[in-house]
Protein backbone atom coordinates (compact mmCIF):
# COMPACT_ATOMS: atom_id res chain seq x y z
CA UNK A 1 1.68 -5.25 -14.60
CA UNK A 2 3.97 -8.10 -14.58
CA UNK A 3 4.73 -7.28 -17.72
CA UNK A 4 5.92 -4.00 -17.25
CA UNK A 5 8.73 -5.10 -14.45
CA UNK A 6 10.20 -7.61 -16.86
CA UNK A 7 10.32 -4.64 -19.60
CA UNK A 8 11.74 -1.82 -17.38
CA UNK A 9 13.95 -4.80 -15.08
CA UNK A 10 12.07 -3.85 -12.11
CA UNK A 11 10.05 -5.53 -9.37
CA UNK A 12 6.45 -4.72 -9.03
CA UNK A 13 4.32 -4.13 -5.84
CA UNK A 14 0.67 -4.58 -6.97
CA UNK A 15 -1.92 -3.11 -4.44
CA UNK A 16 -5.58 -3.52 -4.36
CA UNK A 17 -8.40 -3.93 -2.32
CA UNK A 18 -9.08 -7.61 -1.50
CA UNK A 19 -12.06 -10.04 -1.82
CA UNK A 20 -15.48 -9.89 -4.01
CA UNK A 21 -17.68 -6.83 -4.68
CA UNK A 22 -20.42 -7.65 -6.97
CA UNK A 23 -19.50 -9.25 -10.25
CA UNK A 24 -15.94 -7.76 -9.55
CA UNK A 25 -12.73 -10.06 -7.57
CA UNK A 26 -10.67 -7.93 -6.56
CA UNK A 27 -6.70 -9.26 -6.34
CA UNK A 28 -3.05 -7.87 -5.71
CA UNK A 29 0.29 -9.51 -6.21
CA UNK A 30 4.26 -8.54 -6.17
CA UNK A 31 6.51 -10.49 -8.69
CA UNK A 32 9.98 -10.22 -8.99
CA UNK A 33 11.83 -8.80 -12.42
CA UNK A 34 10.93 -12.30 -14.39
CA UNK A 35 7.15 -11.49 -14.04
CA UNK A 36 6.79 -14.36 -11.21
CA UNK A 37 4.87 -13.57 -8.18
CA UNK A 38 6.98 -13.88 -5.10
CA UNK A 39 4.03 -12.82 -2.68
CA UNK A 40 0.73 -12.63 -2.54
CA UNK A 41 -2.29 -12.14 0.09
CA UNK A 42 -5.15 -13.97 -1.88
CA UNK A 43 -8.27 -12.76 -0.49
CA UNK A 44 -7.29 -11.53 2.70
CA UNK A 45 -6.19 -8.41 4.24
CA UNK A 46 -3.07 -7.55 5.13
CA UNK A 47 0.73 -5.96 4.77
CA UNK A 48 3.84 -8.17 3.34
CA UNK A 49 7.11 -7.36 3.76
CA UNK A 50 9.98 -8.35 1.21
CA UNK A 51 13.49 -7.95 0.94
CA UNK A 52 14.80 -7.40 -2.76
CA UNK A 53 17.98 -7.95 -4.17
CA UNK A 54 19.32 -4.96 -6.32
CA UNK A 55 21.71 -7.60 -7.83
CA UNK A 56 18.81 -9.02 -9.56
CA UNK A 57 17.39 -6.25 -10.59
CA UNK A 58 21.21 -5.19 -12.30
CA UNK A 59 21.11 -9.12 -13.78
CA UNK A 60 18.02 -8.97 -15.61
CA UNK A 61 18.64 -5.30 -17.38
CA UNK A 62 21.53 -6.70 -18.36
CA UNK A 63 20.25 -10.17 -19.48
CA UNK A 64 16.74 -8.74 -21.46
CA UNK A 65 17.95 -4.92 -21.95
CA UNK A 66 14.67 -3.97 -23.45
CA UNK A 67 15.47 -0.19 -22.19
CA UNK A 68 18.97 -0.25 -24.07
CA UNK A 69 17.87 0.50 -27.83
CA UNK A 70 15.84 3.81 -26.70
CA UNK A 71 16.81 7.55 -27.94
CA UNK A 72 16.21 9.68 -24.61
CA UNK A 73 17.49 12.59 -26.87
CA UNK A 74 15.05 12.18 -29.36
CA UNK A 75 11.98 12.75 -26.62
CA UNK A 76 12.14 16.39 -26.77
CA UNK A 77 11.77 16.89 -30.10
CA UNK A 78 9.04 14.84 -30.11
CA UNK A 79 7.37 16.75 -27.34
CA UNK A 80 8.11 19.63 -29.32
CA UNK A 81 6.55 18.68 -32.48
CA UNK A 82 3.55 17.68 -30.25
CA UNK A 83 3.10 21.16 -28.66
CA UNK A 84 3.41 22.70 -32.12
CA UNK A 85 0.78 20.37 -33.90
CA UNK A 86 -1.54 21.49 -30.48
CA UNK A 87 -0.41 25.24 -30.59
CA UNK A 88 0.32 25.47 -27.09
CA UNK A 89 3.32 25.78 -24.92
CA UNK A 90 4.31 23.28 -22.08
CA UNK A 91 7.10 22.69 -19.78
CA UNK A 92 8.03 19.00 -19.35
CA UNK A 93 11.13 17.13 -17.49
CA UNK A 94 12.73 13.66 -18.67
CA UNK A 95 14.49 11.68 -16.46
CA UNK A 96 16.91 9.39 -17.72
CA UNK A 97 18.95 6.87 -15.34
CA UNK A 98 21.36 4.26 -16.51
C-alpha cells in the first residue's frame, strides 16, 4: 500500500486486525507520501492519532508527478469500447481533481 501513496502523493492509513491467528500475522501501518511509516501499533490494539501536513502532500505531487502524464478524457471512451465489446449498457462517473 505504501506504494500506492507515493504514486497518487497521498498518505496512507493501513488498518487491520492485530496479532497472530494461525499461520497468519496480522499487521497495520500509516506512512507518509514517501512510503515511510510514520506510525505504527505493532501487535497491539489500539487508535493513533496524526496530524498531516497538506503542504507535503502538494510537495511530493509536485516533486514525483506520477498522476501528471494521464488522459482523464480518454477514460470514457475506453469505458465505452468496454461496454460495447460486453454488449451491455452502464452508467459510470470519473472524478478528476487537480
Amino acid at each position: 500500500m505504501s506504494a500506492n501513496g507515493i504514486s497518487d502523493g497521498v498518505f496512507i492509513a493501513a488498518l487491520n486486525r492485530v496479532g497472530h491467528e494461525k499461520d497468519m500475522t496480522f499487521y497495520g501501518g500509516s506512512s507518509n507520501r514517501m512510503g515511510d511509516i510514520m506510525q505504527s501499533l505493532d501487535d497491539e490494539e489500539g487508535i493513533l492519532i496524526q496530524e498531516i501536513n497538506k503542504q507535503e502532500i502538494d510537495f511530493a505531487r509536485n516533486l514525483l508527478q506520477f498522476l501528471r502524464d494521464r488522459l482523464p478524457d480518454t477514460y470514457g471512451l475506453l469505458l465505452e469500447q468496454e461496454a460495447m465489446r460486453r454488449k451491455e449498457t452502464f452508467t459510470f462517473l470519473v472524478a478528476v481533481r487537480f
